[in-house]
Protein backbone atom coordinates (compact mmCIF):
# COMPACT_ATOMS: atom_id res chain seq x y z
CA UNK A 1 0.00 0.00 0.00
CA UNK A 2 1.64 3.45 -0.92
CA UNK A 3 2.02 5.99 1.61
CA UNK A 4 -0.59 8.31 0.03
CA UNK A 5 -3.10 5.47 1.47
CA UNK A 6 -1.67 5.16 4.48
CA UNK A 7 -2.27 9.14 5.08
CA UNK A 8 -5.26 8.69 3.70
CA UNK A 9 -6.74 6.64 5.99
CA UNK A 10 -5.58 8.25 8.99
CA UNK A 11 -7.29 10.76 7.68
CA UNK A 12 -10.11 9.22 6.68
CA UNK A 13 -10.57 8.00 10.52
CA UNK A 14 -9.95 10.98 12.19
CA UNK A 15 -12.58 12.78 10.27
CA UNK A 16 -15.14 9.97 10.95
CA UNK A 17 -14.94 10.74 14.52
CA UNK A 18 -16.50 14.18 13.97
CA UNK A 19 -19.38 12.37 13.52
CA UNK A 20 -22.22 12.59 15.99
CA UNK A 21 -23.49 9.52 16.17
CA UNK A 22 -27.42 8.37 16.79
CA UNK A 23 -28.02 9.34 20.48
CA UNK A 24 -26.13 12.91 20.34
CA UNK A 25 -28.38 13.72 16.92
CA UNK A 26 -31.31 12.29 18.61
CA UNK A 27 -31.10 14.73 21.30
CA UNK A 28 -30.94 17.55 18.48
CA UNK A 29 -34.25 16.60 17.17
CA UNK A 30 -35.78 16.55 20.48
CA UNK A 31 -34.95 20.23 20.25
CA UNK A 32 -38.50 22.86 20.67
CA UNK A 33 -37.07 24.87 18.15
CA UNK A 34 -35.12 25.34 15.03
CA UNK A 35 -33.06 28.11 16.54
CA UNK A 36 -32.60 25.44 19.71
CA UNK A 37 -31.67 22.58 18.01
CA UNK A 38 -28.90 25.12 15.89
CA UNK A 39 -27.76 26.28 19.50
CA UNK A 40 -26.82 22.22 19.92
CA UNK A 41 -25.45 21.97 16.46
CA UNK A 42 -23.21 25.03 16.59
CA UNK A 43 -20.85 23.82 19.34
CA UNK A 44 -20.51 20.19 17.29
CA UNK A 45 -17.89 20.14 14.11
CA UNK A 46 -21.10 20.69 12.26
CA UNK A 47 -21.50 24.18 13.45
CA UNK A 48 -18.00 25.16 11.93
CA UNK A 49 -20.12 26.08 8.32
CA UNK A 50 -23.33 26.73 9.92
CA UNK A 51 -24.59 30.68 8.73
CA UNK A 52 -25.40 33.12 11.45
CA UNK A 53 -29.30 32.77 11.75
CA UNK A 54 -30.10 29.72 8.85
CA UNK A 55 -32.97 28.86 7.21
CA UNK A 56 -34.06 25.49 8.02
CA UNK A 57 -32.76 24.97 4.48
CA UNK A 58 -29.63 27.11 4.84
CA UNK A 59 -28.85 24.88 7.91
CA UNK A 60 -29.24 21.34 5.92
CA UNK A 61 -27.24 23.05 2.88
CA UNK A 62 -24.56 23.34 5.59
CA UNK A 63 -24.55 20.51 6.94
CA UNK A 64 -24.01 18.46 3.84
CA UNK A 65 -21.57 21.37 2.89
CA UNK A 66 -19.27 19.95 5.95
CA UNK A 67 -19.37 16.53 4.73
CA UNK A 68 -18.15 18.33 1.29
CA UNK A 69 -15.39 20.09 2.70
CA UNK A 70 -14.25 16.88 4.45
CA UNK A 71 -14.16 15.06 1.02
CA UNK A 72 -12.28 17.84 -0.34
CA UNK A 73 -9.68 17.34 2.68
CA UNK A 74 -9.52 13.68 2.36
CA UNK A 75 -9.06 14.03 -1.98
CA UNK A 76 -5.95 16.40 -0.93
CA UNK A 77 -4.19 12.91 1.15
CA UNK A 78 -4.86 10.34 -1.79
CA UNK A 79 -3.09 9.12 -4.62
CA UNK A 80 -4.83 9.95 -7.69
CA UNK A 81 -7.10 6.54 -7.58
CA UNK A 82 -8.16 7.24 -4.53
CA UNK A 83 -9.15 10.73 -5.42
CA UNK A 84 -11.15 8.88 -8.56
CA UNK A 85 -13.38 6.67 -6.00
CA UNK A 86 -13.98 10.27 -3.77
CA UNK A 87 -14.82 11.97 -6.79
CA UNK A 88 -17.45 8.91 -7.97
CA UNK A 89 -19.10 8.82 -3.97
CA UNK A 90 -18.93 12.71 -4.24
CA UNK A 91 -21.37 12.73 -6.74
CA UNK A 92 -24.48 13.58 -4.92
CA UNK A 93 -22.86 16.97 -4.34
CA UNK A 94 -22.74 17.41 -8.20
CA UNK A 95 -26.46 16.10 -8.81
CA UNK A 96 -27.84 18.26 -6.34
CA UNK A 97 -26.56 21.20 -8.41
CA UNK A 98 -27.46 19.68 -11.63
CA UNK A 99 -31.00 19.78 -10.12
CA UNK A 100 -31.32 23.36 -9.13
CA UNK A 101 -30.01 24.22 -12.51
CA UNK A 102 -32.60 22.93 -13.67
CA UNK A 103 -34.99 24.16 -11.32
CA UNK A 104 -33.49 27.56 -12.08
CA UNK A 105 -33.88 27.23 -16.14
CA UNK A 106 -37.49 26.22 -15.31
CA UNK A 107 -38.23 29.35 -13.26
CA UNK A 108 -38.49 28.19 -9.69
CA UNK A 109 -35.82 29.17 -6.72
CA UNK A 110 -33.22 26.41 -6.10
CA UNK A 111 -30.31 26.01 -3.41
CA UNK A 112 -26.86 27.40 -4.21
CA UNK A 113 -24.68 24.47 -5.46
CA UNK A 114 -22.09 22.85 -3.80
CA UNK A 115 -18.34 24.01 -4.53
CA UNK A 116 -16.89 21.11 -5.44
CA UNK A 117 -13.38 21.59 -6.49
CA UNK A 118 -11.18 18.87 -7.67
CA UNK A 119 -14.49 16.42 -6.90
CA UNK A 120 -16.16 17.96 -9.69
CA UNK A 121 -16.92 15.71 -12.52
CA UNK A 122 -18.80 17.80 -15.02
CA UNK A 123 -20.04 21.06 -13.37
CA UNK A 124 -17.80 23.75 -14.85
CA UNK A 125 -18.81 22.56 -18.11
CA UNK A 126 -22.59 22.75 -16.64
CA UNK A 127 -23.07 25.24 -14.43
CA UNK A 128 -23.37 28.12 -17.39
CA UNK A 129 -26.04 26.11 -19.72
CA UNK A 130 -28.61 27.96 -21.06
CA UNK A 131 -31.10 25.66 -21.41
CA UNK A 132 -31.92 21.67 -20.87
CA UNK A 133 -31.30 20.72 -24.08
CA UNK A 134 -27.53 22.12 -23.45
CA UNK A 135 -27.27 20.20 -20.32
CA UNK A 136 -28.16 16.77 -21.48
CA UNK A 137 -25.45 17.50 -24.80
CA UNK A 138 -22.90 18.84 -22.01
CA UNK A 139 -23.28 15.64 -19.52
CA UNK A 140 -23.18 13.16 -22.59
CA UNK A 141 -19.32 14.38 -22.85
CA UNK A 142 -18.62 13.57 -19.84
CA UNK A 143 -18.68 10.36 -17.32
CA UNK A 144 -21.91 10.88 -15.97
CA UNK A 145 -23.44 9.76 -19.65
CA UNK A 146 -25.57 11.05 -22.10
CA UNK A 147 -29.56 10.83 -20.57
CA UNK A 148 -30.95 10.51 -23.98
CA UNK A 149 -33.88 13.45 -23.55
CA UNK A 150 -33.37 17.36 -22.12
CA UNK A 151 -36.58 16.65 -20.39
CA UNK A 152 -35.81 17.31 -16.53
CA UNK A 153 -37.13 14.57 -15.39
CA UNK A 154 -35.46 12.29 -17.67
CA UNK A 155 -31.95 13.99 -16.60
CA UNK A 156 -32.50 13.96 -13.00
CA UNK A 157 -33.89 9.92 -13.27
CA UNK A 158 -30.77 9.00 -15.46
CA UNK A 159 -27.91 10.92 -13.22
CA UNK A 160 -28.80 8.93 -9.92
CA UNK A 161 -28.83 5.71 -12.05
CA UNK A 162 -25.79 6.47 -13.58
CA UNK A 163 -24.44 7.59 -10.33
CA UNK A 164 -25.52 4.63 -8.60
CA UNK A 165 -23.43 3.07 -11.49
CA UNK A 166 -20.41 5.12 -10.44
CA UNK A 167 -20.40 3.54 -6.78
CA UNK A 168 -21.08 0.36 -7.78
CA UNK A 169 -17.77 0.32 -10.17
CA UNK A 170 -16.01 0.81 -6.72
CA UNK A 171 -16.64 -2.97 -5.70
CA UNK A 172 -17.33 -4.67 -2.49
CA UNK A 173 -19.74 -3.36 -0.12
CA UNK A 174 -20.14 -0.33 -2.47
CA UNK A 175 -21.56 -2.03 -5.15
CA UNK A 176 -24.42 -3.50 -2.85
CA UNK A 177 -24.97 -0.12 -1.16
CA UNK A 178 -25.28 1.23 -5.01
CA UNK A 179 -27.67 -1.10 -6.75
CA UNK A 180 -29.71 -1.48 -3.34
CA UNK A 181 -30.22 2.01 -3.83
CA UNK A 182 -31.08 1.97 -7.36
CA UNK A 183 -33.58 -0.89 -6.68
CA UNK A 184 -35.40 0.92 -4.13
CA UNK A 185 -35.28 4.08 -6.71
CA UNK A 186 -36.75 2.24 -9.62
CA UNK A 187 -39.58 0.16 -7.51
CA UNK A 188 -40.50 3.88 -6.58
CA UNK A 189 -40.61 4.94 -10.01
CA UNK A 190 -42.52 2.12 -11.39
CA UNK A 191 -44.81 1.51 -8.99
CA UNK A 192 -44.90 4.34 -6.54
CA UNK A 193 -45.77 7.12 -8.97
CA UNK A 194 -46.78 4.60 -12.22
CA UNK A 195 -43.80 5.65 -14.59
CA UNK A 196 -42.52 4.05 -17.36
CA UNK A 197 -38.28 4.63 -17.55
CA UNK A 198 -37.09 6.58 -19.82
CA UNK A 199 -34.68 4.27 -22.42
CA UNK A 200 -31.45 5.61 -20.79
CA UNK A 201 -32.46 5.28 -17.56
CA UNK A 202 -33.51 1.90 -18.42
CA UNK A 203 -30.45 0.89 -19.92
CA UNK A 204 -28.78 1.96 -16.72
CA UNK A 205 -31.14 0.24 -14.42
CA UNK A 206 -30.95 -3.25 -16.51
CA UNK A 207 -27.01 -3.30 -16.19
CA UNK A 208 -27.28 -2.86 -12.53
CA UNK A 209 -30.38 -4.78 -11.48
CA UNK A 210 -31.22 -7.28 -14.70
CA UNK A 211 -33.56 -7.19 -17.04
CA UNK A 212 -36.03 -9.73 -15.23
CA UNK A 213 -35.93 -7.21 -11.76
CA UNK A 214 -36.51 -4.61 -13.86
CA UNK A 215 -39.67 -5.74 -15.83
CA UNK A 216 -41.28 -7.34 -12.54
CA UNK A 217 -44.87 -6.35 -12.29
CA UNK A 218 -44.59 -5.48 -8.63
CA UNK A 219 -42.57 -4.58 -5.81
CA UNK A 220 -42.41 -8.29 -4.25
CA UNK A 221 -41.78 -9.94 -7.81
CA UNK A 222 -39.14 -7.63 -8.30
CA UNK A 223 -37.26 -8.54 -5.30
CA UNK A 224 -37.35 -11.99 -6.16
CA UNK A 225 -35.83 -11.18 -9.29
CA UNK A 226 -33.27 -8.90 -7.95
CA UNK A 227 -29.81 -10.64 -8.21
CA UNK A 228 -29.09 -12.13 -4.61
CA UNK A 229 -26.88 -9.78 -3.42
CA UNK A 230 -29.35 -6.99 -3.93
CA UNK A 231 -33.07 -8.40 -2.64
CA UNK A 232 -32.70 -6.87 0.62
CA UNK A 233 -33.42 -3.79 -0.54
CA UNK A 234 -36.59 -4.41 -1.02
CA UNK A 235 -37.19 -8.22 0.71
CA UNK A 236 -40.57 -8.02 2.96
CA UNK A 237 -41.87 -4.71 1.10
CA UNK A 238 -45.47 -5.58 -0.38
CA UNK A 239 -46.79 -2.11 -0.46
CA UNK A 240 -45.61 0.75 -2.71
CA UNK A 241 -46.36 3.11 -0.02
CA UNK A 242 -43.45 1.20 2.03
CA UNK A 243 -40.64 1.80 0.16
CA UNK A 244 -39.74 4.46 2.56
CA UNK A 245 -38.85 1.53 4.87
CA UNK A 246 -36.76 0.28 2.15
CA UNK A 247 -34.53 3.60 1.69
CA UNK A 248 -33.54 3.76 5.76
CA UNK A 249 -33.11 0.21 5.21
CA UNK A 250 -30.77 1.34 2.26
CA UNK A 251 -29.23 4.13 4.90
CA UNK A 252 -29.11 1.62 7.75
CA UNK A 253 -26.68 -1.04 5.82
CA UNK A 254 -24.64 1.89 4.30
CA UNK A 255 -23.77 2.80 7.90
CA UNK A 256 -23.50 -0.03 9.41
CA UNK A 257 -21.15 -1.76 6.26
CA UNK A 258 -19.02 1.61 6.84
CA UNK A 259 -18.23 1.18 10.22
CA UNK A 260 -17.19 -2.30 9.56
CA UNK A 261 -14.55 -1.19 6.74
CA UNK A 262 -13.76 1.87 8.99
CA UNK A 263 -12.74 -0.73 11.47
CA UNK A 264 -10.96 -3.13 9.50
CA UNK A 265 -7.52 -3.26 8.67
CA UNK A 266 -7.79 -4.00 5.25
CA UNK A 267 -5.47 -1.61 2.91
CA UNK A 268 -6.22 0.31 -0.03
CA UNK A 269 -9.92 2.52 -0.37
CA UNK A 270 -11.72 0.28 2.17
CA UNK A 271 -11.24 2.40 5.26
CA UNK A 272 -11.67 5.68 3.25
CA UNK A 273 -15.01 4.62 1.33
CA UNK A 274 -15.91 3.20 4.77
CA UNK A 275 -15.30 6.43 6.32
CA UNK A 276 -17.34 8.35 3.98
CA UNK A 277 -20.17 6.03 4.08
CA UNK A 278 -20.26 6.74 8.16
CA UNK A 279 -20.32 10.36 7.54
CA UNK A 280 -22.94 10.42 4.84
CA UNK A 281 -25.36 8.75 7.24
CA UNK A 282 -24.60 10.86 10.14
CA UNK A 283 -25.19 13.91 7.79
CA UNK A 284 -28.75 12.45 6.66
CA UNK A 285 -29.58 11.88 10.10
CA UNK A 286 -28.66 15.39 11.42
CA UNK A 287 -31.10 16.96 8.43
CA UNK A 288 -33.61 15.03 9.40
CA UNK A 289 -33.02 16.01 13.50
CA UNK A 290 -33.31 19.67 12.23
CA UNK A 291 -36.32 19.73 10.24
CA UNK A 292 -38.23 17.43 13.38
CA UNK A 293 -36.83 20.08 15.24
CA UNK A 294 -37.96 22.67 13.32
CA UNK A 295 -41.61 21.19 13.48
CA UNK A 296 -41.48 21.37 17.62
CA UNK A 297 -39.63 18.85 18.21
CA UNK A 298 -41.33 16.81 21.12
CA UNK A 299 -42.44 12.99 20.26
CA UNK A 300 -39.50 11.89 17.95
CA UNK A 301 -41.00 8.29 16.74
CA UNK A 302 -41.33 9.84 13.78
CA UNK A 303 -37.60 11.07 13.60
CA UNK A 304 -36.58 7.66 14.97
CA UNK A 305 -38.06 5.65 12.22
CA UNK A 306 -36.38 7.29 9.31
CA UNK A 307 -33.09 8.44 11.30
């Protein structure tokens, strides 16, 4: 293992204990208030990036903005393939800008995007386009693939699939994080809101999940046609209106595979992409103790069965 690993993972571990863990978070979304919970949050590593007086959606923009920064720290103690895998798991940070670009070309108010840096894999050719048809002919020059249509939806559909793509290419637990994900996407495309894929995203979704998983005519049939690795994304869900289960099921194996490869001893990306995967979850879960808190806070059962 080259030294650049070796740093890396150091690194990699020390950030992961920034982390707040379940019970500390918990606490946060107990909170009465937005401004209370934010009182909590500003004396954790969280509250480094917070804004004076946020938004409850300046305040989750930060938050994920600290898991950002961290990436950007960990790319700078990596060899070059490790900065490759960071750049593939960053890739949420560059969808989430891709989708208030597009918000912003339709007319309606999005979220700053996230400054990405050297994670970036296609906004500085993006962020300028005028229109949706230039996005979709900018992304097809670039990793991310080209989505086939410059309808919004279509883009937005084919850059988590392709995305999800992205992870899986990293191997081990990743790829079963990745295409449990996708499953749990496409079973809520198909049969939570009735839509048919668009061909790219199709394409996409058939490479990662099989043809047979992807033509199922329900949620259950699908998961018995998922390859084996993948059917416990969706194994015991009956119900469209479940699949929410599903995704903290998704969110709950992420975090708990992570702290296994955090732990190990293996060498190479395992501890780093097991590092990330820790933060990521802790970042989800703090969003979702700020906006309980920013409801009252009070009775978290709610909180606790998504968290």
């Amino acid at each position: 293992m080259s030294a650049g690993y070796v740093a890396g993972q150091v690194r990699a571990r020390a950030l992961a204990r920034n982390a707040l863990g379940p019970a500390r978070v918990r606490a946060i979304a107990r909170a009465g208030s937005l401004a209370e919970a934010l009182a909590s949050l500003a004396a954790t590593p969280y509250g480094r990036r917070l804004p004076a007086g946020p938004t409850l959606d300046a305040a989750q923009h930060a938050v994920a903005e600290s898991l950002l920064w961290d990436l950007r720290v960990l790319a700078g103690w990596l060899p070059p393939r490790g900065v490759i895998a960071l750049r593939a798991l960053a890739g949420w940070f560059e969808i989430a800008g891709i989708d208030g670009l597009l918000q912003r070309l339709e007319g309606r108010p999005a979220e700053e995007p996230y400054a990405l840096g050297a994670l970036a894999t296609a906004w500085p050719a993006l962020a300028d386009a005028p229109d949706a048809g230039a996005v979709r002919e900018r992304l097809a020059a670039t990793p991310w693939g080209d989505p086939g249509e410059a309808d919004p939806y279509d883009i937005r559909l084919f850059l988590r699939l392709s995305w999800a793509s992205r992870v899986s290419g990293l191997g081990t637990h990743a790829g079963a994080w990745a295409a449990g994900a996708a499953a749990v996407l496409v079973a809520g495309e198909r049969f939570g809101d009735g839509r048919i894929l668009p061909e790219a995203a199709l394409v996409r979704a058939r490479r990662l999940l099989g043809g047979a998983a992807v033509e199922a005519p329900d949620v259950p049939a699908m998961a018995d046609r998922l390859p084996r690795g993948v059917r416990w994304a969706l194994e015991g869900i009956d119900d469209p209106a479940d699949l929410w289960q599903a995704e903290t099921r998704c969110w709950r194996r992420l975090e708990q595979d992570g702290g296994a490869l955090l732990r190990g001893s293996a060498f190479g990306l395992g501890p780093v992409v097991g590092a990330v995967a820790v933060m990521a979850a802790d970042v989800r879960r703090v969003r979702a103790a700020l906006e309980t808190a920013a409801l009252g806070g009070g009775p978290v059962e709610a909180y606790d069965e998504v968290a």
